[in-house]
N, C-alpha and C. Protein backbone atom coordinates (compact mmCIF):
# COMPACT_ATOMS: atom_id res chain seq x y z
N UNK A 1 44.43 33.23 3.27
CA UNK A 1 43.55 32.76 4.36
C UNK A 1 42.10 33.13 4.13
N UNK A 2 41.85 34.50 3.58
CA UNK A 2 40.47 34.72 3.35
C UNK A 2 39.69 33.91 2.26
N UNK A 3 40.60 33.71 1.15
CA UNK A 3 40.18 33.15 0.36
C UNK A 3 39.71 31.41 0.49
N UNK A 4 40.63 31.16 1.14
CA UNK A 4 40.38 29.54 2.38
C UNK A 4 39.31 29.51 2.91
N UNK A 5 39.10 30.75 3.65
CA UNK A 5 37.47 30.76 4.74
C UNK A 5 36.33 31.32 4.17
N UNK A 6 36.52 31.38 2.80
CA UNK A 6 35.18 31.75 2.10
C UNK A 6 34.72 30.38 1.51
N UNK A 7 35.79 29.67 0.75
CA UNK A 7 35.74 28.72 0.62
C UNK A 7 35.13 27.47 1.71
N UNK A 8 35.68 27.81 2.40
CA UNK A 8 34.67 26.69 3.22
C UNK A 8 33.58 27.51 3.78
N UNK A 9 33.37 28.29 4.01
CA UNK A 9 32.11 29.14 4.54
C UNK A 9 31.05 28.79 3.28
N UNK A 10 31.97 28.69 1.97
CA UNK A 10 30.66 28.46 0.45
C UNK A 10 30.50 26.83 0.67
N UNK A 11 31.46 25.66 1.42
CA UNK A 11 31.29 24.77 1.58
C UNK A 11 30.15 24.35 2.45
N UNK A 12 30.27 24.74 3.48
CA UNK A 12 29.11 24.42 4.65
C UNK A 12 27.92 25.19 3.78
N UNK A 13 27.85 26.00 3.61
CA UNK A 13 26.23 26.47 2.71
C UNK A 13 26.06 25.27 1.53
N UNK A 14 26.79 24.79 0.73
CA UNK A 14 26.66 23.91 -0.01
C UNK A 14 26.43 22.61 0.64
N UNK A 15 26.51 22.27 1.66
CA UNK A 15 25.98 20.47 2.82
C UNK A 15 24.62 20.96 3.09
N UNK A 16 24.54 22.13 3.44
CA UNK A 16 23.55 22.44 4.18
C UNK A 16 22.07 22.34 3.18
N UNK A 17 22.37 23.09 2.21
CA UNK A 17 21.37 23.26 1.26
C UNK A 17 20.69 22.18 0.69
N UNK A 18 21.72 20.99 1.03
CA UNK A 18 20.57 19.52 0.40
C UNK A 18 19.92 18.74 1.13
N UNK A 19 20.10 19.29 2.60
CA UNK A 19 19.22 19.19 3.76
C UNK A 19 18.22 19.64 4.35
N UNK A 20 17.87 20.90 3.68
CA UNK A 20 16.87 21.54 3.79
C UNK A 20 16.09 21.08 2.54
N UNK A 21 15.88 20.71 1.11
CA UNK A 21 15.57 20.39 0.48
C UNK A 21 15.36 19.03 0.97
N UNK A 22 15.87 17.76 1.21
CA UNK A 22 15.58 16.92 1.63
C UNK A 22 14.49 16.61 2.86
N UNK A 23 14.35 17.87 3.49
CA UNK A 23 13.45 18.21 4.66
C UNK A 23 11.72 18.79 4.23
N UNK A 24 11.94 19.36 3.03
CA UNK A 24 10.91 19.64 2.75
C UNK A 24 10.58 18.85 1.41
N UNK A 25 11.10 17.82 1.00
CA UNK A 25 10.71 16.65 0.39
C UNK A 25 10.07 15.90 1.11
N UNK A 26 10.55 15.63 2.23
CA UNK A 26 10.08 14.53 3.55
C UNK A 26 8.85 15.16 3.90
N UNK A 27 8.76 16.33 4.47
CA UNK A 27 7.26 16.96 4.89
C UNK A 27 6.46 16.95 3.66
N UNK A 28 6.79 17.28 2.36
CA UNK A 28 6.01 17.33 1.14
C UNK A 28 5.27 15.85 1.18
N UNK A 29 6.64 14.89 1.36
CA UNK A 29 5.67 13.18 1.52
C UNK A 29 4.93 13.08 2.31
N UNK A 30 4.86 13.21 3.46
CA UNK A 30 4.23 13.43 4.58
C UNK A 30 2.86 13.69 4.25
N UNK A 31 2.79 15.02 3.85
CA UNK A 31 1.27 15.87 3.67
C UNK A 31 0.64 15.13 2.30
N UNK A 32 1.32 14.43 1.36
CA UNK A 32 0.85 13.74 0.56
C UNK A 32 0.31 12.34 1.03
N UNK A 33 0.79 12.03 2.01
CA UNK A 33 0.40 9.85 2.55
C UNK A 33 -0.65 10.71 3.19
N UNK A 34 -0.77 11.80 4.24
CA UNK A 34 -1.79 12.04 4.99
C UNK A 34 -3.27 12.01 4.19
N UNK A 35 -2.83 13.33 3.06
CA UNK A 35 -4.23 13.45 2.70
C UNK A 35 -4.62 12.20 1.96
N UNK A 36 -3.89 11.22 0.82
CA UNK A 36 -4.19 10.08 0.39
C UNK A 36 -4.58 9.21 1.19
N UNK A 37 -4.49 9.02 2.28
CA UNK A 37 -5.19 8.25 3.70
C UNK A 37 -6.24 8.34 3.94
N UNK A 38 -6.34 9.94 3.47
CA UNK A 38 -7.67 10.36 4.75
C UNK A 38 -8.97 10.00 3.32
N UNK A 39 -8.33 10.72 2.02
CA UNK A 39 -9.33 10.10 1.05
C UNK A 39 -10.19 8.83 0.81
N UNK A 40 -8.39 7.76 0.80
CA UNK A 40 -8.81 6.54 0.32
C UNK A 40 -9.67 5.89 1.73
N UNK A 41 -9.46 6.03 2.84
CA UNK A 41 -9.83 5.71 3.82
C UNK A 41 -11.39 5.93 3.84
N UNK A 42 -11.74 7.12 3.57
CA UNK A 42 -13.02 7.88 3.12
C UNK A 42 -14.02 6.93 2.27
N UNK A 43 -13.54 6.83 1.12
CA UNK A 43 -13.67 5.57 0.24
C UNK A 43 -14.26 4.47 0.60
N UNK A 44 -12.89 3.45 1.41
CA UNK A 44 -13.62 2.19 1.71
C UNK A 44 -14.20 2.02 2.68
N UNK A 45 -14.46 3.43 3.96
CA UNK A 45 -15.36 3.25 4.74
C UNK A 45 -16.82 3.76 4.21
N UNK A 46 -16.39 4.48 2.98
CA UNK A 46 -18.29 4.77 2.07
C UNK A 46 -18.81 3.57 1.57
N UNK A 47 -17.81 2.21 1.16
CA UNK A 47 -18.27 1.04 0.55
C UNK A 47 -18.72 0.51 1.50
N UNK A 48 -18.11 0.54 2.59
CA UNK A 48 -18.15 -0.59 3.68
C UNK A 48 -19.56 -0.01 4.45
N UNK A 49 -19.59 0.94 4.98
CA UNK A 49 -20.88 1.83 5.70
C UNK A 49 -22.32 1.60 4.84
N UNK A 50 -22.11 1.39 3.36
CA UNK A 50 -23.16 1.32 2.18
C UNK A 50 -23.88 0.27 1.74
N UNK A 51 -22.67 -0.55 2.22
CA UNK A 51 -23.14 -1.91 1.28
C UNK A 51 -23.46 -3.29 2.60
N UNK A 52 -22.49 -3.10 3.84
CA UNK A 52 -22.37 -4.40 4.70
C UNK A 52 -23.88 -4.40 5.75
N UNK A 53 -23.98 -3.16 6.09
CA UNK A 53 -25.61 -2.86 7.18
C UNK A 53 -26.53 -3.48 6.45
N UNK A 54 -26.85 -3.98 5.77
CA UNK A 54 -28.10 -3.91 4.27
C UNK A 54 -27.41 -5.30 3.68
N UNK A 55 -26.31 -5.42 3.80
CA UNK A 55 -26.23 -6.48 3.37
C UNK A 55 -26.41 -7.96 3.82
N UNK A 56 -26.47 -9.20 2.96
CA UNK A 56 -26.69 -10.31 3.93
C UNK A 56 -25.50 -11.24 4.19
N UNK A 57 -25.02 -12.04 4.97
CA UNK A 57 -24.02 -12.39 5.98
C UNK A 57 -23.37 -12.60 5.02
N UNK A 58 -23.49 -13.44 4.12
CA UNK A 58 -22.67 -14.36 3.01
C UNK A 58 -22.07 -13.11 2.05
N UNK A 59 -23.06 -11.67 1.80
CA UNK A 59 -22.25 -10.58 1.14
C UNK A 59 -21.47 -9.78 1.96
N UNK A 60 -21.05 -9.85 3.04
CA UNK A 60 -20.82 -8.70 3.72
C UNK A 60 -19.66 -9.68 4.40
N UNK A 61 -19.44 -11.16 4.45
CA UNK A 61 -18.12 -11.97 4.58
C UNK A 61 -17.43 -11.70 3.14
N UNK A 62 -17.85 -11.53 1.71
CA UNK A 62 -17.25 -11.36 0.97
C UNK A 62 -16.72 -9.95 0.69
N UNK A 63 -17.12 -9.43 0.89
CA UNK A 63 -16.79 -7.73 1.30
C UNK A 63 -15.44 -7.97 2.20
N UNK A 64 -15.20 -8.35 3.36
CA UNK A 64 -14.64 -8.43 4.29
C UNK A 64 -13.48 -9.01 3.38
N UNK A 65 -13.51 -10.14 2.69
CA UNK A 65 -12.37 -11.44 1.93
C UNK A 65 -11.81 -10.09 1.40
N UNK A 66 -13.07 -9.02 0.29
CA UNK A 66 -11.86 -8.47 -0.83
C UNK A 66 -11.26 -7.34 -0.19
N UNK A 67 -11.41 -6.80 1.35
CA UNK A 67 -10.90 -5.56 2.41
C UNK A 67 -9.80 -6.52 2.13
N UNK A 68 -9.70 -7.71 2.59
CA UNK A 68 -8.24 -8.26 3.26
C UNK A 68 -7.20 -8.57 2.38
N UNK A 69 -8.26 -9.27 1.10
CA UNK A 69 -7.35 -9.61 -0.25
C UNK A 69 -6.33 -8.40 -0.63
N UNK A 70 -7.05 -7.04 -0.86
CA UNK A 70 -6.47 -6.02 -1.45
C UNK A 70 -4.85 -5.71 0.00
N UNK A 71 -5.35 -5.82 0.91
CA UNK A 71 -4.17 -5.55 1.75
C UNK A 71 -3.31 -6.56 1.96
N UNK A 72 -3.84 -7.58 1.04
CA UNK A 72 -2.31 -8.85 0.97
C UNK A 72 -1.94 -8.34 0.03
N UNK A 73 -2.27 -8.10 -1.05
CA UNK A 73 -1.61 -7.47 -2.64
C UNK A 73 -1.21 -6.46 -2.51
N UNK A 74 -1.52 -5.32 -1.89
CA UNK A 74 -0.56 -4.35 -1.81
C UNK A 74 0.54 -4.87 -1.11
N UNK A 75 0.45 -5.01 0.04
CA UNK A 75 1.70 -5.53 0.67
C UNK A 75 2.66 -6.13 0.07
N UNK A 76 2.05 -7.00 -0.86
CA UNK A 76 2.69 -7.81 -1.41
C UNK A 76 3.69 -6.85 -2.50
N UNK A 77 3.10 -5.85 -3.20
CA UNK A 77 3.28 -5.20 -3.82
C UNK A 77 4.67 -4.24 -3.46
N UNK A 78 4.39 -3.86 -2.35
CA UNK A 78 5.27 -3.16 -1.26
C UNK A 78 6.90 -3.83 -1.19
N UNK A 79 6.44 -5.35 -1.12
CA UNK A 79 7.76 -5.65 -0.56
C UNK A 79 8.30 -6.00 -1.57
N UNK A 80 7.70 -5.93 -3.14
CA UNK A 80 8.78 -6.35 -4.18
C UNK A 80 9.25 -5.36 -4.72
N UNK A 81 8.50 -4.29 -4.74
CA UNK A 81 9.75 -2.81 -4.98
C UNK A 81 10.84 -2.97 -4.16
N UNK A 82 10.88 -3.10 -2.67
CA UNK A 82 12.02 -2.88 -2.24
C UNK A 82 13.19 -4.15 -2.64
N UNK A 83 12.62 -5.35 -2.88
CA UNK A 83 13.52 -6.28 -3.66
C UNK A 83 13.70 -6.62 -4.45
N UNK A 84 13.31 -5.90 -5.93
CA UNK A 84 13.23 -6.61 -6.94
C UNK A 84 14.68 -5.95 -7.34
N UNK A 85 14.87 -6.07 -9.23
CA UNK A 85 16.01 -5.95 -9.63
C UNK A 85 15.62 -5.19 -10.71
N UNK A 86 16.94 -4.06 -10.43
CA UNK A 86 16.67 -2.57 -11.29
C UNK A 86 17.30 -2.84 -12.57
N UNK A 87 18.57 -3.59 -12.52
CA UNK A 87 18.78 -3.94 -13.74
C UNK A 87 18.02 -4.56 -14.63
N UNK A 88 17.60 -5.64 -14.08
CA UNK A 88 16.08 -6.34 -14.91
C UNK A 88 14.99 -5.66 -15.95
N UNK A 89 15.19 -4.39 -14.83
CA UNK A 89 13.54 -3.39 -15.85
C UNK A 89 14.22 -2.53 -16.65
N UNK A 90 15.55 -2.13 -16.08
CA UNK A 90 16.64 -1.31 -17.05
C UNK A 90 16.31 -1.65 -18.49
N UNK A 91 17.24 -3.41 -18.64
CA UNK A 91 17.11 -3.85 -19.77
C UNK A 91 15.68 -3.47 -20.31
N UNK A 92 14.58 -3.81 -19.77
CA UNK A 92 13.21 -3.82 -20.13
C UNK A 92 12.92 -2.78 -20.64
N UNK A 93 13.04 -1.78 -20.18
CA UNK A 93 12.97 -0.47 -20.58
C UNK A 93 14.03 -0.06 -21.40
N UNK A 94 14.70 -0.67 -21.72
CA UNK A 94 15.36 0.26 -23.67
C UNK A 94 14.70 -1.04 -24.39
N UNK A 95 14.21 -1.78 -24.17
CA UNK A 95 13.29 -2.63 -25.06
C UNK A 95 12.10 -1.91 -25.29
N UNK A 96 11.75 -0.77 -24.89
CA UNK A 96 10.07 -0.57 -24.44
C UNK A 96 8.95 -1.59 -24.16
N UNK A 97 9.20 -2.16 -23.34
CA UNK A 97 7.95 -2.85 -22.98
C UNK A 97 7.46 -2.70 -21.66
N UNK A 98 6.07 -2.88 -22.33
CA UNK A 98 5.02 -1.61 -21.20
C UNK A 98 5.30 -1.78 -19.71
N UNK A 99 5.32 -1.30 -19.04
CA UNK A 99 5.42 -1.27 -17.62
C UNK A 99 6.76 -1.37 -17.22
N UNK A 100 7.74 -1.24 -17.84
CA UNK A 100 9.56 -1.10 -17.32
C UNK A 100 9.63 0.20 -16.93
N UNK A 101 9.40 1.18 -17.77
CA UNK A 101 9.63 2.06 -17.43
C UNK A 101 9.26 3.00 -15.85
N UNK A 102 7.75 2.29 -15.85
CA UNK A 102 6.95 2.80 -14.84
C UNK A 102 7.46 2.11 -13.40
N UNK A 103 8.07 0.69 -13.66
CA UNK A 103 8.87 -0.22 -12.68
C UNK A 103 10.00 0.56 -12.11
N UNK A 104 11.07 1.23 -13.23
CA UNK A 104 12.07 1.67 -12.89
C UNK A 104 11.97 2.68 -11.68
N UNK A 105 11.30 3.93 -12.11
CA UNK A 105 10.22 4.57 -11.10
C UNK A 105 10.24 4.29 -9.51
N UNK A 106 9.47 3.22 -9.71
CA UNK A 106 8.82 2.60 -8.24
C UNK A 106 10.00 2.35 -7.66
N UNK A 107 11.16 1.51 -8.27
CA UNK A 107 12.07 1.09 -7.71
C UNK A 107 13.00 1.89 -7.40
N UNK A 108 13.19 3.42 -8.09
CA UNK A 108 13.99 4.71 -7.44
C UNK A 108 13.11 5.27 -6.51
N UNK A 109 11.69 4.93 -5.83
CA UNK A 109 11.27 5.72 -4.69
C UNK A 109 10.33 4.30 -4.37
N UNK A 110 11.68 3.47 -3.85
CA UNK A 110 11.54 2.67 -3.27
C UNK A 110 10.66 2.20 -2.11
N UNK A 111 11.43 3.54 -1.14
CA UNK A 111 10.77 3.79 0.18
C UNK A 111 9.65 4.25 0.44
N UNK A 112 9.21 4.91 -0.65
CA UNK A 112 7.88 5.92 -0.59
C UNK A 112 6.61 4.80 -0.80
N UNK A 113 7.01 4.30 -2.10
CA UNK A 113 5.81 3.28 -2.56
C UNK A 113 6.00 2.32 -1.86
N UNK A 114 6.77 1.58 -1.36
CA UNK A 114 6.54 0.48 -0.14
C UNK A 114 5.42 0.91 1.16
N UNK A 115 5.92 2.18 1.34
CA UNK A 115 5.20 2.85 2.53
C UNK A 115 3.62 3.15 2.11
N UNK A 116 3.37 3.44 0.71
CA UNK A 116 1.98 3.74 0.62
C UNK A 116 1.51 2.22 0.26
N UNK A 117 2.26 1.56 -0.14
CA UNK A 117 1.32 0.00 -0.45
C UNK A 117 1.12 -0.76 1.42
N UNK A 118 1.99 -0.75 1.59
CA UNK A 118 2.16 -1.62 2.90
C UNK A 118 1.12 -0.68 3.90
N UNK A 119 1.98 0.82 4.29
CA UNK A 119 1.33 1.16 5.26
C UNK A 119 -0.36 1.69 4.90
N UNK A 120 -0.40 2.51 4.38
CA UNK A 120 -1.60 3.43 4.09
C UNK A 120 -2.61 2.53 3.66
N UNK A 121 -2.39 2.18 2.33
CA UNK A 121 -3.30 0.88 1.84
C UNK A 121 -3.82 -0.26 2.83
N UNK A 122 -2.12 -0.60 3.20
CA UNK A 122 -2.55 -1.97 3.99
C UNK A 122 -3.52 -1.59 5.07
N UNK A 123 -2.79 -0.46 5.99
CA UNK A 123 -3.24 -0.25 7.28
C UNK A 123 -4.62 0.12 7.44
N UNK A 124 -5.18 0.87 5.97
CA UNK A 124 -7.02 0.96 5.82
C UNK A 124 -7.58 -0.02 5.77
N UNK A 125 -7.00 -1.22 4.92
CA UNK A 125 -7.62 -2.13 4.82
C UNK A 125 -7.82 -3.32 5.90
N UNK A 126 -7.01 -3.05 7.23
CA UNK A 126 -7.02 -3.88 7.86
C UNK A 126 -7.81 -3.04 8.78
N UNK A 127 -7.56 -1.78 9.03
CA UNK A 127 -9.46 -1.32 9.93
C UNK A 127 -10.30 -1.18 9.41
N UNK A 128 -10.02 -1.40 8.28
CA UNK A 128 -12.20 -1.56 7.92
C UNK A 128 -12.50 -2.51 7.73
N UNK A 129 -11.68 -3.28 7.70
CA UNK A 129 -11.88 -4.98 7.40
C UNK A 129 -12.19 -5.26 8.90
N UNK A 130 -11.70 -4.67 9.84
CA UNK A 130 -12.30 -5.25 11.30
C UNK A 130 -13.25 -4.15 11.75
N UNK A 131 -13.60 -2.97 11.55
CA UNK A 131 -14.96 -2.36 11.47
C UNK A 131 -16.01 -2.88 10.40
N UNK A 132 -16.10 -3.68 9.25
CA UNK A 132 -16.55 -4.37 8.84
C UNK A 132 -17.19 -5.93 9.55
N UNK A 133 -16.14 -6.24 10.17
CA UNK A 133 -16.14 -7.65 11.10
C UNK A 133 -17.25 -7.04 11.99
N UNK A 134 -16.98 -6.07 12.80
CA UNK A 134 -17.90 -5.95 13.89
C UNK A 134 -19.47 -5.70 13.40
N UNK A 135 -19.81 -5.06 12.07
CA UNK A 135 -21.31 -4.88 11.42
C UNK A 135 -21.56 -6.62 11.26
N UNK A 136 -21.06 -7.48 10.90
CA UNK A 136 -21.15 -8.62 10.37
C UNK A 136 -21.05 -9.35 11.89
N UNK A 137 -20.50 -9.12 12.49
CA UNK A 137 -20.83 -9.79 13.93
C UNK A 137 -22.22 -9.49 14.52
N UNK A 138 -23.08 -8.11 13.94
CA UNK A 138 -24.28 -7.46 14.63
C UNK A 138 -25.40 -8.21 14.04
N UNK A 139 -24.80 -8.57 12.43
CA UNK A 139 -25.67 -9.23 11.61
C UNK A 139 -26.19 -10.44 11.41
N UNK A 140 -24.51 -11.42 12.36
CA UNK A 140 -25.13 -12.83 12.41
C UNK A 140 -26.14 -13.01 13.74
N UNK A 141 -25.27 -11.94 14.52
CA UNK A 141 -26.54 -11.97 15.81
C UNK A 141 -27.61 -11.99 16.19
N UNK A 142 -27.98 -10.97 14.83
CA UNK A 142 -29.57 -10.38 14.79
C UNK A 142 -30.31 -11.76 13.89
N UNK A 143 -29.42 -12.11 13.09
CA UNK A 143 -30.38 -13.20 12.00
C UNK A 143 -30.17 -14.90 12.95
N UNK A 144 -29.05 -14.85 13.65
CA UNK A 144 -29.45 -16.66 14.33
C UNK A 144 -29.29 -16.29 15.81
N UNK A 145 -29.36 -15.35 16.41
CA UNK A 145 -29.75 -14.91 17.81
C UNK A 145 -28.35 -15.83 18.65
N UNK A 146 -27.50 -15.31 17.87
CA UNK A 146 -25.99 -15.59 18.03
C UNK A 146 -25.82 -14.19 19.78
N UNK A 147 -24.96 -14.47 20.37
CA UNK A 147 -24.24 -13.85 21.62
C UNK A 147 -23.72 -12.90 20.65
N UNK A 148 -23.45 -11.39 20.62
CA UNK A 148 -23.31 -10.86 20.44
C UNK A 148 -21.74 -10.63 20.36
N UNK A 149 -21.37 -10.49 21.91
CA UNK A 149 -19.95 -10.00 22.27
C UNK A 149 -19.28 -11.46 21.77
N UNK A 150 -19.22 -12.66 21.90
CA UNK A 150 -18.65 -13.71 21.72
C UNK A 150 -18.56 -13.60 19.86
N UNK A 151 -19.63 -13.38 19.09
CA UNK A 151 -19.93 -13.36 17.82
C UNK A 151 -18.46 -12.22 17.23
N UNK A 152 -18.64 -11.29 18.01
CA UNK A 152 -17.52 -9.91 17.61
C UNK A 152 -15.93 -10.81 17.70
N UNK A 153 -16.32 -11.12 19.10
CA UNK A 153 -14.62 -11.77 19.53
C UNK A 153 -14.16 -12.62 18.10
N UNK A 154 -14.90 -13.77 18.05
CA UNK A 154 -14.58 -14.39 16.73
C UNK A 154 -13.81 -13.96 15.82
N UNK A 155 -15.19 -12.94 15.30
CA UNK A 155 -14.95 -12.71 13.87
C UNK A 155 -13.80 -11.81 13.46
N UNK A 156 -13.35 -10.92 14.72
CA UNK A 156 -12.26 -10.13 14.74
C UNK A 156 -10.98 -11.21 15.01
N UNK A 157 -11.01 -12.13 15.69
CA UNK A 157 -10.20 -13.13 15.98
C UNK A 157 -9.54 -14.05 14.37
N UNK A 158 -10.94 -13.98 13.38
CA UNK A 158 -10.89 -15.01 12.16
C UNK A 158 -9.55 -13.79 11.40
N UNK A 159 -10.93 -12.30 11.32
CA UNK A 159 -10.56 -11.54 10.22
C UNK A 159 -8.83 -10.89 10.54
N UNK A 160 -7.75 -10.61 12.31
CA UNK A 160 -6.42 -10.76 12.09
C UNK A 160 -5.66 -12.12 12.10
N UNK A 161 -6.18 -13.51 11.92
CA UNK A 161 -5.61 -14.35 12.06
C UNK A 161 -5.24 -14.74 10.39
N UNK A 162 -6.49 -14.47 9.11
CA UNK A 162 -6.31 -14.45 7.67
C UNK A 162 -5.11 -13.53 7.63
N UNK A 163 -5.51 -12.14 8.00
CA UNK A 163 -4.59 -10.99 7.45
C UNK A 163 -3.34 -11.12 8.02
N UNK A 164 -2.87 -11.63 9.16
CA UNK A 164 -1.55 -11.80 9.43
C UNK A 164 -1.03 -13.04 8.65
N UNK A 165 -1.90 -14.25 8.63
CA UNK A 165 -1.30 -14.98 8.11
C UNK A 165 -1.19 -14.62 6.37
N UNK A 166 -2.19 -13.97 5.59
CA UNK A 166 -1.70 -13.88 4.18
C UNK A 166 -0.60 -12.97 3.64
N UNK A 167 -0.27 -12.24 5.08
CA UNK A 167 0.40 -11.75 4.65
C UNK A 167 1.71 -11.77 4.97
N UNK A 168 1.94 -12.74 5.59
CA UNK A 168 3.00 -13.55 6.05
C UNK A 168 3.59 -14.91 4.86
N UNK A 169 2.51 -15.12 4.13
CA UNK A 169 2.43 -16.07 2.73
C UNK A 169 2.47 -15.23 1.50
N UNK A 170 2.15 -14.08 1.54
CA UNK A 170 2.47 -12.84 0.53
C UNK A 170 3.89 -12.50 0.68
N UNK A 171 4.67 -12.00 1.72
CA UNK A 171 5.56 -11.61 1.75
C UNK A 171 7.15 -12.58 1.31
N UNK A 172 6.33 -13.96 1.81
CA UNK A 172 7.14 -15.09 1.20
C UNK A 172 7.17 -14.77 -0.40
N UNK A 173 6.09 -15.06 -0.76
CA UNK A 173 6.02 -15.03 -2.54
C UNK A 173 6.81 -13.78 -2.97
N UNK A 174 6.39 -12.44 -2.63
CA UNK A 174 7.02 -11.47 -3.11
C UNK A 174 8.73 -11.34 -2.99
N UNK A 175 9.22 -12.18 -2.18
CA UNK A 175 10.60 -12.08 -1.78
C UNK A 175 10.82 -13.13 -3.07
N UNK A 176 10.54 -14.01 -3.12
CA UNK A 176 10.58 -15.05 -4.26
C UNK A 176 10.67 -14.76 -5.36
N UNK A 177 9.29 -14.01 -5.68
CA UNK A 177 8.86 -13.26 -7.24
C UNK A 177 8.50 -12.14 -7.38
N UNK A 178 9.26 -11.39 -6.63
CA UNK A 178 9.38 -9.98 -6.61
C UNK A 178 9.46 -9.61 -8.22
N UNK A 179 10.16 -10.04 -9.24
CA UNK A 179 10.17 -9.15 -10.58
C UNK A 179 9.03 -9.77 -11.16
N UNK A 180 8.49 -10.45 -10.88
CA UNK A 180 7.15 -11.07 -11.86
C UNK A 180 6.08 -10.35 -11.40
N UNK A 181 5.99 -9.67 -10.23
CA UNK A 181 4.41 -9.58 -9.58
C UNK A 181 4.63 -7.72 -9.84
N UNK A 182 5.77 -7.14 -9.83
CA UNK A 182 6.25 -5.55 -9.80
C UNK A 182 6.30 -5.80 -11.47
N UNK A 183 6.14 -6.43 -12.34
CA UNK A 183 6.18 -6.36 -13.71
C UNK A 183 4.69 -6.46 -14.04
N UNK A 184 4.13 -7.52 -13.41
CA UNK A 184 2.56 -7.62 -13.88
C UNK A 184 1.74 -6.19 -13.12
N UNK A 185 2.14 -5.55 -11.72
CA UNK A 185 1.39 -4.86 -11.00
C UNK A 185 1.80 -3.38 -12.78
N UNK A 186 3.00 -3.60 -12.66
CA UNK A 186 3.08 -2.30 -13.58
C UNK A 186 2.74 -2.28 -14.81
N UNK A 187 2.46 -3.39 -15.63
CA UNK A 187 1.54 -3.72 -16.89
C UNK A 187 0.24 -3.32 -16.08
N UNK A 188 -0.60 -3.71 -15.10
CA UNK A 188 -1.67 -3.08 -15.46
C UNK A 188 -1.96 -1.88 -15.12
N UNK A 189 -1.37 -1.00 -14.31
CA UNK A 189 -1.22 0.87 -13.95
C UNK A 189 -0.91 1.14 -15.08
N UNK A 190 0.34 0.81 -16.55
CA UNK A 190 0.62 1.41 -17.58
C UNK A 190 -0.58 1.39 -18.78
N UNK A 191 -1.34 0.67 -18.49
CA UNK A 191 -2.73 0.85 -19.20
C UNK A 191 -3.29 2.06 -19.70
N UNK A 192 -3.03 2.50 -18.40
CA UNK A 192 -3.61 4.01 -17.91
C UNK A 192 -2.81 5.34 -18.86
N UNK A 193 -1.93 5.05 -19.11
CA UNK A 193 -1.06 6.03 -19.29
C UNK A 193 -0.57 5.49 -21.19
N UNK A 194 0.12 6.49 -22.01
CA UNK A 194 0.54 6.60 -23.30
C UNK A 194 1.28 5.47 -22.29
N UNK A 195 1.07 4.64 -24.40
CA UNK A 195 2.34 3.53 -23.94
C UNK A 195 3.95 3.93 -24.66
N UNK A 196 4.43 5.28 -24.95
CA UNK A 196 5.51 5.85 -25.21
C UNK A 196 5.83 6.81 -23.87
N UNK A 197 4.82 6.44 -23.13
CA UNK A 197 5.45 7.16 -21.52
C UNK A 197 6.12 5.71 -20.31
N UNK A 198 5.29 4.78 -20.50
CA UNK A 198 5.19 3.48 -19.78
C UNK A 198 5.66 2.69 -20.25
């Protein structure tokens, strides 16, 4: 009998132990999306604060296009990790060719990189893309003596009506061509890196 209740007494310590590890994996992710947020966020509100005040309408709508572009491509990016096909890059990767390996990767932390393409990425890029809107609403105002508040309504009206819709036309494609766009995204990150690592 003792030997029974040690045994499971070493059992329950053994469930337990990959739950606490799993707990401080989760908080480890956590404190990692935070501070990568608060950086990249940092970032495109230094481009956006730098370049759109000073800038003129026609540069500071294109500013705005590549805020929104980049948060259709990540997204896009996002949703073909979680669907693409692991066997696909498997093969690819005992072939060595560049970016399988780095695919395989993405596609075992599935959840993580979906979450930093979609949420973090996306979600900066869609408030500064509409704190952007509102400098560019101040700007057409001031240069054709445009209504101000009506000018804002708009342009915030234009800039979530693109971003929901591209990315509603992104998410189509990526469900589609999920291994073509997670093969090309990872050819160009493996650039970066030895191509006997990638």
């Amino acid at each position: 009998m003792k030997s029974k209740t040690y045994k499971e007494k070493y059992a329950k310590k053994a469930k337990k132990k990959p739950v606490v590890n799993r707990k401080f994996r989760d908080y480890h992710w956590i404190f990692i999306v935070t501070i990568s947020a608060f950086f990249i966020s940092l970032f495109f509100s230094f481009i956006s604060e730098l370049t759109i005040p000073n800038a003129s309408s026609i540069l500071a709508t294109l500013i705005i296009i590549c805020f929104i572009g980049i948060g259709i491509i990540f997204d896009m990016i996002g949703i073909s990790v979680t669907v693409a096909d692991l066997q696909t890059f498997n093969s690819m990767a005992t072939k060595k060719i560049r970016g399988a390996r780095l695919a395989v990767q993405l596609i075992h932390h599935a959840s993580r990189t979906s979450s930093f393409c979609n949420d973090v990425i996306g979600d900066i890029c869609g408030i500064i893309s509409g704190s952007a809107g509102v400098a560019l609403a101040t700007i057409l105002s001031s240069t054709f003596g445009w209504n101000l508040f009506v000018t804002s309504l708009l342009i915030t009206a234009l800039i979530a009506a693109f971003t929901i819709g591209g990315k509603a036309l992104g998410k189509s494609t990526a469900m589609n061509r999920s291994t073509y766009i997670l093969y090309e995204f990872c050819k160009v990150v493996s650039l970066f890196y030895r191509k006997d690592k990638y």
